[in-house]
Protein backbone atom coordinates (compact mmCIF):
# COMPACT_ATOMS: atom_id res chain seq x y z
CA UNK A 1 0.00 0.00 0.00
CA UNK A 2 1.45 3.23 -1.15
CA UNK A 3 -1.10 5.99 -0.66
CA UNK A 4 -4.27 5.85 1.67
CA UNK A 5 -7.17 8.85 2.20
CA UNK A 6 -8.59 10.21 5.62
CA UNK A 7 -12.00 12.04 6.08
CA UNK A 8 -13.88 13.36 8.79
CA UNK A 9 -17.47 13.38 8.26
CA UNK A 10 -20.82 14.15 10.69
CA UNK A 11 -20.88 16.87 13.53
CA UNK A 12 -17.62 18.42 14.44
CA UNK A 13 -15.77 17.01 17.95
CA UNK A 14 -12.69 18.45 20.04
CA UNK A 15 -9.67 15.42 19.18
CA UNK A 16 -10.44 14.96 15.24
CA UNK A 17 -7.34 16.70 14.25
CA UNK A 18 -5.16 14.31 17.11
CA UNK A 19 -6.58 11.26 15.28
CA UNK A 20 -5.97 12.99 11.52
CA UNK A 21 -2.15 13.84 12.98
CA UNK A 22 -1.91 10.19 14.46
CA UNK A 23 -2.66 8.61 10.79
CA UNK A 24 -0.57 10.71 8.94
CA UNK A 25 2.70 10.11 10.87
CA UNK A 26 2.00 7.03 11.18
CA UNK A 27 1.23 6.40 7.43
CA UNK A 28 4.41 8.54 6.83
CA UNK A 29 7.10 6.42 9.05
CA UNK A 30 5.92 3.23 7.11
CA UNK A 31 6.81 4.87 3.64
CA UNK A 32 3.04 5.66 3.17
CA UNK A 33 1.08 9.28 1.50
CA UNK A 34 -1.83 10.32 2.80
CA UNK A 35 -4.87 12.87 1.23
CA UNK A 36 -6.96 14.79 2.92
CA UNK A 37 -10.61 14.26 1.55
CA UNK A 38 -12.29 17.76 2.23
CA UNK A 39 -15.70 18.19 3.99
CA UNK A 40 -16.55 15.09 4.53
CA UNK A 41 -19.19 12.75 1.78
CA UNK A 42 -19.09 16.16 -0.24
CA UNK A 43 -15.10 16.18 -0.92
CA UNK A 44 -15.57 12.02 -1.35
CA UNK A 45 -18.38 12.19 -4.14
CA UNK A 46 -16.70 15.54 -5.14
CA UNK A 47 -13.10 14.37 -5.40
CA UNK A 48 -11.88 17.31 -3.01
CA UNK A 49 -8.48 16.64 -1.44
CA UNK A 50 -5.60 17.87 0.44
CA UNK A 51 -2.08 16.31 0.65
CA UNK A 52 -1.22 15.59 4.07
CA UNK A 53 2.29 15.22 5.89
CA UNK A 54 3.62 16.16 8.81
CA UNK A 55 4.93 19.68 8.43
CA UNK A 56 1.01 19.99 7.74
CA UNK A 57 -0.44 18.31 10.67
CA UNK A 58 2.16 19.74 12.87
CA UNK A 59 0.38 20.96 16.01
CA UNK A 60 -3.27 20.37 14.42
CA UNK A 61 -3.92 18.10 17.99
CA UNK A 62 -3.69 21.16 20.05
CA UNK A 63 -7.20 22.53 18.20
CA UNK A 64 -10.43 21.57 18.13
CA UNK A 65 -12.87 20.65 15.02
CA UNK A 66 -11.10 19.46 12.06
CA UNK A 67 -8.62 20.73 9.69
CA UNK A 68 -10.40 18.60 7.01
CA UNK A 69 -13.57 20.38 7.69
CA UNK A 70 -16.62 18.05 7.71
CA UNK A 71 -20.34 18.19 6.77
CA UNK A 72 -23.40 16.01 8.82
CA UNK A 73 -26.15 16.28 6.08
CA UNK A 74 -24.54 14.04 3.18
CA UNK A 75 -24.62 10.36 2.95
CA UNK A 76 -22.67 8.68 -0.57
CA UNK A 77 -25.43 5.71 -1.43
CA UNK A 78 -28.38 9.02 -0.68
CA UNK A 79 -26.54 11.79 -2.45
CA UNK A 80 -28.87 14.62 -2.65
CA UNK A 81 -29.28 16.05 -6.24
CA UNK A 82 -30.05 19.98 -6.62
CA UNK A 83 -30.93 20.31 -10.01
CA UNK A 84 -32.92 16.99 -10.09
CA UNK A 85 -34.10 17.36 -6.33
CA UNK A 86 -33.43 13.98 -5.84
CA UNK A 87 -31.13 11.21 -4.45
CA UNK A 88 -28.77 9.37 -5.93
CA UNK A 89 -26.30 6.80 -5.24
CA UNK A 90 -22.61 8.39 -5.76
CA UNK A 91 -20.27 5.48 -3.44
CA UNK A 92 -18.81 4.22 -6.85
CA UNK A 93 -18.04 7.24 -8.51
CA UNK A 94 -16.64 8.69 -5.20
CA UNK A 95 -14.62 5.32 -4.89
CA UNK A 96 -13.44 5.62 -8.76
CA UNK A 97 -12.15 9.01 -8.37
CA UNK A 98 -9.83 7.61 -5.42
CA UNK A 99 -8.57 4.99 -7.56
CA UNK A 100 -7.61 7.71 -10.16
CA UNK A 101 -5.06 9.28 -7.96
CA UNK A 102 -3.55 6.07 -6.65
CA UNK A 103 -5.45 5.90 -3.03
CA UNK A 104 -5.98 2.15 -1.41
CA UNK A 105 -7.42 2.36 1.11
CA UNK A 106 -9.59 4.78 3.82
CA UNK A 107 -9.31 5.75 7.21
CA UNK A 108 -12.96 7.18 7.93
CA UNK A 109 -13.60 9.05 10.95
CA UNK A 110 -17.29 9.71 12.44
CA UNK A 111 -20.14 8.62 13.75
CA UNK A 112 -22.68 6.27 13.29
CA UNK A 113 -24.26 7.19 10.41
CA UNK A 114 -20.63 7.88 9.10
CA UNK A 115 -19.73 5.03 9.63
CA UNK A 116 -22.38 2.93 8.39
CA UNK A 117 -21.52 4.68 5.22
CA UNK A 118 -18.23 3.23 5.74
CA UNK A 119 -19.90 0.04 5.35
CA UNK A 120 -21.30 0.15 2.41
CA UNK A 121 -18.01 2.04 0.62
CA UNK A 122 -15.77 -1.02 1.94
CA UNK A 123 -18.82 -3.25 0.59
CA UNK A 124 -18.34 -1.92 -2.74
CA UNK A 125 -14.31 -2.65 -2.88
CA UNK A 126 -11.96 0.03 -0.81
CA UNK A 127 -10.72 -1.09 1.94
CA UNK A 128 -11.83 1.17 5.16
CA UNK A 129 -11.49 1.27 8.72
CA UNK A 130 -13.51 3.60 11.14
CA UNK A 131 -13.08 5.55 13.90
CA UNK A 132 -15.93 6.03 16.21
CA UNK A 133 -16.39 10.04 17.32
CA UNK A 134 -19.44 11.77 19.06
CA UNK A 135 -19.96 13.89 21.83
CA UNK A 136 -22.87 11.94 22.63
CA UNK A 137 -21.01 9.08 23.47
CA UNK A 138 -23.98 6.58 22.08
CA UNK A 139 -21.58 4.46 19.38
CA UNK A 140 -21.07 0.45 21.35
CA UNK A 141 -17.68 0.42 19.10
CA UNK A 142 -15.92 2.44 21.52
CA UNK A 143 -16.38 3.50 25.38
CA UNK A 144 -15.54 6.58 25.53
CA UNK A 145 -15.81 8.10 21.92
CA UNK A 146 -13.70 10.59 20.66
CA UNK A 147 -15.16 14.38 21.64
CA UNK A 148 -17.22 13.19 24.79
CA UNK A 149 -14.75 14.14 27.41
CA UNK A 150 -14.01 17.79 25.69
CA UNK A 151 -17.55 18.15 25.59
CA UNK A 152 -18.72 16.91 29.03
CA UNK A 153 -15.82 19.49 29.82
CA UNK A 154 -17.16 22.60 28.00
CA UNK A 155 -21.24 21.57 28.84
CA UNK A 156 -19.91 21.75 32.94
CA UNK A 157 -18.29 24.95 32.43
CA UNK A 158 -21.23 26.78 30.94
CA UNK A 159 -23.87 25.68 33.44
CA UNK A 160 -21.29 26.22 36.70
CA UNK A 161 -21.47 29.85 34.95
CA UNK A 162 -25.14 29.75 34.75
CA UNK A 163 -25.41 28.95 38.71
CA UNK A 164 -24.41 32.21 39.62
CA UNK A 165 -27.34 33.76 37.93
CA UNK A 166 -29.28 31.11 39.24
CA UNK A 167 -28.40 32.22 42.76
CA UNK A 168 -28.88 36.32 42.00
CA UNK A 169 -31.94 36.32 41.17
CA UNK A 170 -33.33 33.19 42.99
CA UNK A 171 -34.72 31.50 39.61
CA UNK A 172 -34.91 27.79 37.95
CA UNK A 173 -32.29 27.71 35.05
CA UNK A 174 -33.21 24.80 32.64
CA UNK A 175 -30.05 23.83 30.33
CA UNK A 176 -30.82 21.84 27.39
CA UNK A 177 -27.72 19.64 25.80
CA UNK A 178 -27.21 17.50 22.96
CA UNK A 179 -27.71 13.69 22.77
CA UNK A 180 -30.49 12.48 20.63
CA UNK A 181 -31.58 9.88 21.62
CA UNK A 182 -28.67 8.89 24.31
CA UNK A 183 -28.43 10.62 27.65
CA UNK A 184 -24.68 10.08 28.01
CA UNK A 185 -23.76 13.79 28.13
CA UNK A 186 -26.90 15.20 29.42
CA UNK A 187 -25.83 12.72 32.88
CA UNK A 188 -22.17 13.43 32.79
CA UNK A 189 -22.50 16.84 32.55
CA UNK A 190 -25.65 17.47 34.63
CA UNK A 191 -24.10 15.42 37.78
CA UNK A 192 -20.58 17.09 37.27
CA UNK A 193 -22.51 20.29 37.24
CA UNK A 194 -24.31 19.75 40.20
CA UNK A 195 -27.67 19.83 38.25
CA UNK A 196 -30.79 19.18 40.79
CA UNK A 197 -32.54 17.32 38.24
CA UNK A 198 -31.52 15.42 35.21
CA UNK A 199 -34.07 14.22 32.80
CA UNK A 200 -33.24 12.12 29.67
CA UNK A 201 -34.57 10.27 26.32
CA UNK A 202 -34.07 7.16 27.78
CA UNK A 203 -36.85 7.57 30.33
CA UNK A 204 -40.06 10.46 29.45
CA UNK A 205 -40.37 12.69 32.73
CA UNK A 206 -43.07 13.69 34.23
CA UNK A 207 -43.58 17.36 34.43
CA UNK A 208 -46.03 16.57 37.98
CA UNK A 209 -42.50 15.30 39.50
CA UNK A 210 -40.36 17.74 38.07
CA UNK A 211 -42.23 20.66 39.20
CA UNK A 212 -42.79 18.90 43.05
CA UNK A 213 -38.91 18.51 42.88
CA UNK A 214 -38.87 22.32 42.17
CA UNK A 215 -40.95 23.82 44.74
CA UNK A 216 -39.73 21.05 47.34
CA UNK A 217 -35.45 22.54 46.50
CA UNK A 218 -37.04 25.91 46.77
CA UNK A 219 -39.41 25.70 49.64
CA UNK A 220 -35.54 24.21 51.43
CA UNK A 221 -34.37 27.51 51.54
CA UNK A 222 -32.17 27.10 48.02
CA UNK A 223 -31.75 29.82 46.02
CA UNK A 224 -31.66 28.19 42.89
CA UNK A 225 -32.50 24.82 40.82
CA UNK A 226 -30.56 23.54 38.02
CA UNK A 227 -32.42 21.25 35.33
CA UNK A 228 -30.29 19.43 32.83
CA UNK A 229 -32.03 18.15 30.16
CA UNK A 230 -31.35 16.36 26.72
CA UNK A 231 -32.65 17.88 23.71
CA UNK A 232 -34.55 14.75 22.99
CA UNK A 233 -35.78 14.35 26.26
CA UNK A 234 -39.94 14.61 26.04
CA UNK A 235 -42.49 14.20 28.60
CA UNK A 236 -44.87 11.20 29.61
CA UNK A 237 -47.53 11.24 26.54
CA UNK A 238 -45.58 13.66 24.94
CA UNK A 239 -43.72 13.84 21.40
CA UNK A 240 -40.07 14.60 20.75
CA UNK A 241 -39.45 19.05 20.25
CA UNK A 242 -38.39 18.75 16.77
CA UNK A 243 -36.70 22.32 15.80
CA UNK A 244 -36.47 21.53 12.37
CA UNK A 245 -36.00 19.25 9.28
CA UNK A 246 -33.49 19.54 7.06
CA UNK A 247 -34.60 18.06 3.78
CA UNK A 248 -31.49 17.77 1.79
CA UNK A 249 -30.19 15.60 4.82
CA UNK A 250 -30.01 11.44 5.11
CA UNK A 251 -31.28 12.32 8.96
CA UNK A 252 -33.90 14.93 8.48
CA UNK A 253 -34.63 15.54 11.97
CA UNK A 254 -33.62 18.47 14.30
CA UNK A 255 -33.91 18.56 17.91
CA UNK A 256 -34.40 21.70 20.03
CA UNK A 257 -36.67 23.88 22.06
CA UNK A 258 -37.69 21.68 24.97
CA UNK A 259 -36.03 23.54 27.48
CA UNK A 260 -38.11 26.59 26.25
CA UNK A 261 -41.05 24.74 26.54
CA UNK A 262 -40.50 23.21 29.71
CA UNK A 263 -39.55 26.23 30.79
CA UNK A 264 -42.51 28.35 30.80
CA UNK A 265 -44.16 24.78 32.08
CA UNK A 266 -42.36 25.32 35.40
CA UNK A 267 -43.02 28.97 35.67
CA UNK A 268 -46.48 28.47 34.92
CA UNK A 269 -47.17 25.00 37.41
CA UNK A 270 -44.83 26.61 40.05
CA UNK A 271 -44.84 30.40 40.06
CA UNK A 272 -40.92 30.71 40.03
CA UNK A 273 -39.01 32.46 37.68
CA UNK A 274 -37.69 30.15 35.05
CA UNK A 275 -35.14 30.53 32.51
CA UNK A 276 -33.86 28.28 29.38
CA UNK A 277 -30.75 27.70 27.71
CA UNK A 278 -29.32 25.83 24.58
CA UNK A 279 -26.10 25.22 25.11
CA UNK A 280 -25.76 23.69 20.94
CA UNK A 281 -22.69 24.18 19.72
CA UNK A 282 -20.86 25.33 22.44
CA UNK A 283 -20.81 21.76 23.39
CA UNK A 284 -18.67 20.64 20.10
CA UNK A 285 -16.16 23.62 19.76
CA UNK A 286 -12.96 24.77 21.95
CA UNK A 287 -9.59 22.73 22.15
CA UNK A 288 -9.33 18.94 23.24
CA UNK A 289 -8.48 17.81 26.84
CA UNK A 290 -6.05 15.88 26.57
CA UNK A 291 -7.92 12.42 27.29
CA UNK A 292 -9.17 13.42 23.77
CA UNK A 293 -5.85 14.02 22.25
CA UNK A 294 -4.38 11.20 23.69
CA UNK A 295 -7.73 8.46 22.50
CA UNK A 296 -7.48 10.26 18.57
CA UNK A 297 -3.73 9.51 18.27
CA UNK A 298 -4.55 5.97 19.76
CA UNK A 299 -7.41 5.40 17.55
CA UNK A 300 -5.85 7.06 14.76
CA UNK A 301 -2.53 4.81 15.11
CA UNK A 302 -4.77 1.67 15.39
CA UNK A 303 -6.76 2.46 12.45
CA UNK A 304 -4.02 3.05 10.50
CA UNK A 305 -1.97 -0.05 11.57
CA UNK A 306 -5.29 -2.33 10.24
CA UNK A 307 -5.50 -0.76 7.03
CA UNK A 308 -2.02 -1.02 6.04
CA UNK A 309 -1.48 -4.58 7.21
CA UNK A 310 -4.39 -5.99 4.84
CA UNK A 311 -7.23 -6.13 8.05
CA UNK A 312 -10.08 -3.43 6.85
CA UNK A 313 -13.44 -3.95 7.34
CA UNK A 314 -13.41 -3.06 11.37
CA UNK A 315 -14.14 -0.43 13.83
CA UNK A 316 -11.53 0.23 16.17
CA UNK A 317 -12.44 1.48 19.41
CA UNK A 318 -11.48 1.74 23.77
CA UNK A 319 -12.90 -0.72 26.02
CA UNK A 320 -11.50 -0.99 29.42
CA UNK A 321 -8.84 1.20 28.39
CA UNK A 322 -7.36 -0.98 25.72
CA UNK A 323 -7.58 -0.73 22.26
CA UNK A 324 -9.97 -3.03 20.77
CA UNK A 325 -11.97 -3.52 17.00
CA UNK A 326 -15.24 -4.71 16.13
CA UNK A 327 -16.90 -5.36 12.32
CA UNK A 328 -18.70 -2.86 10.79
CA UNK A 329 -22.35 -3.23 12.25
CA UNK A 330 -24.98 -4.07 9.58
CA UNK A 331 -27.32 -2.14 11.47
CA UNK A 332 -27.45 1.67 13.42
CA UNK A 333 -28.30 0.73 16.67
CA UNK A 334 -26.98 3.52 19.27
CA UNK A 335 -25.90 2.60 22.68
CA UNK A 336 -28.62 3.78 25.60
CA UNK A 337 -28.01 4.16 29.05
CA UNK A 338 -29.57 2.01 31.09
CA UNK A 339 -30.81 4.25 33.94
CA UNK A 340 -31.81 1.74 36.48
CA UNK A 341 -28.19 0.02 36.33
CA UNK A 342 -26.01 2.30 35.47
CA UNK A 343 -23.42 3.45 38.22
CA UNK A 344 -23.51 6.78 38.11
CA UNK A 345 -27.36 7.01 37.78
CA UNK A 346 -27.23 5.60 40.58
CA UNK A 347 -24.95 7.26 42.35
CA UNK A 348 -26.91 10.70 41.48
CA UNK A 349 -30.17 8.81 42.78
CA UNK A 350 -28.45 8.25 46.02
CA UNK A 351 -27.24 11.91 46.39
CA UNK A 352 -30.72 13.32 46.04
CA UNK A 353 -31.03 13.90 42.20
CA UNK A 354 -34.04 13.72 40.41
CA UNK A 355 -35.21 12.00 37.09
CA UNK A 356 -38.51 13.76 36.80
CA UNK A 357 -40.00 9.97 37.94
CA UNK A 358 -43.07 10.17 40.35
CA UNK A 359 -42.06 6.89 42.59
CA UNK A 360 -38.40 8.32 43.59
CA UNK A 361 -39.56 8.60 47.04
């Protein structure tokens, strides 16, 4: 193998450019090129690339994002068309145009739905190994993900910041995080934060208990109540808060807006002054900790070692703190907390935090 590619595809995560920097060198020391596909599935149907070495990646794992840049609407076998308004499968072409300037093999960074397009490009012929990233920590390939820790970091930060407000003016601050349908970060952060309550997708809440919890922190002589909650987080009976859909995406829907809603539920139910906030992107950008540079350049060595000994075809991940791969799943299935099990659910039951459940008592 004489030349590989490396793309970063899906939302944006804090220790991309430590894994990107981890392929190339390694690549490099064996003899190997790399490129640099651009923007993620647009620069692979495109045929958009960089060269990459390492007076290029030098000092890339110090920042956040991705030098490569990266996209989260575009999927290669459901391309969308603008002129026909269609979609169209584009993995061969994209594959062909690799072939045309000598690459072998792919080093695919992302998340699940990434990743699953990994899949189906090493199904059609080039070899590929992934790397699982989210914040949302959700992917069973890898425990933690690359861009959870930076995240959890940067979600703690804001809402400490938010607690001082809380405490001035004696209100209910209701912090909304990212997650889909996991509750990983919405947990980590909300316990690290010292969030009252913590309500996630894994388990509807029920606004009755949530607003009891409220008036019973308040009625103790606290000034304030902090309510972490995951943007797909919905009530018992309830539907999803859907901000938007994107139609030229492969996943259409949008979370948002059920901390607003919620909100003015509290204020209403509980006559305390109640205040929202998205915390959306803030959550993604900033520089790495450096748990997340060290798990890219680990990832990003592993992945690379696979594909250039002849052994695509896997996910390579952390469990237990070693380095371990997995197949590429034939289905999406993301990885759920179990909230009556887990340890640090637990652990936050124990200390007094709430779920938004009725029977906690």
């Amino acid at each position: 193998m004489e030349k590989i590619a490396i793309m970063t595809a899906g939302g944006d995560c804090a220790g991309l450019n430590s894994a990107i920097k981890s392929v190339v060198m390694t690549a490099n020391t064996k003899g190997i090129s790399v490129v640099g596909i651009m923007d993620g599935y647009i620069g692979f149907v495109e045929g958009n690339y960089l060269f990459l070495d390492s007076k290029v990646v030098r000092s890339i794992e110090t920042k956040g994002g991705t030098m490569l840049g990266s996209s989260n609407k575009e999927c290669p076998f459901h391309y969308y068309n603008k002129q026909t308004d269609k979609f169209e499968d584009r993995v061969d072409e994209g594959i062909e145009k690799l072939r045309q300037i000598g690459v072998e093999g792919m080093v695919i960074i992302g998340g699940d739905g990434t990743l699953d397009s990994a899949r189906v490009i090493y199904e059609h012929g080039m070899p590929c190994v992934g790397i699982p990233k989210t914040i949302d920590n959700d992917m069973s390939a890898s425990e933690p993900t690359i861009g959870f820790q930076t995240a959890i970091d940067a979600a703690v930060d804001a809402i400490r910041k938010l607690i001082t407000t809380a405490y001035s003016h004696r209100r209910v601050m209701v912090v909304e995080l990212m997650g889909r349908t996991s509750g990983y970060l919405t947990l980590y952060a909300g316990f690290a934060s010292g969030a009252d309550i913590i309500l996630l997708p894994e388990q509807d809440y029920s606004l009755k208990a949530v607003c009891k919890k409220v008036t019973e922190i308040m009625n103790s002589g606290k000034r304030y109540v902090i309510i972490a909650i995951s943007e797909a987080a919905k009530e018992k009976g309830g539907e999803e808060t859907i901000a938007k859909i994107v139609k030229d995406s492969f996943e259409q829907k949008r979370y948002g807006g059920v901390s607003q809603i919620l909100a003015a539920q509290i204020e209403q139910m509980t006559g305390y002054e109640t205040r929202a906030t998205i915390l959306g992107h803030i959550q993604r950008g900033g520089e790495p900790t450096t748990s997340d540079i060290i798990l890219g350049a680990r990832l990003g060595n592993a992945a690379c070692e696979l594909l250039i000994n002849d052994k695509p075809g896997y996910i390579v991940g952390i469990k237990g703190g070693e380095v371990v791969k997995m197949e590429f799943p034939k289905e999406r299935v993301p990885r759920l907390l179990d909230i009556k099990n887990d340890d640090l659910c637990r652990t936050a039951r124990d200390m007094g935090v709430s779920f938004g459940q009725e029977d906690e008592e």
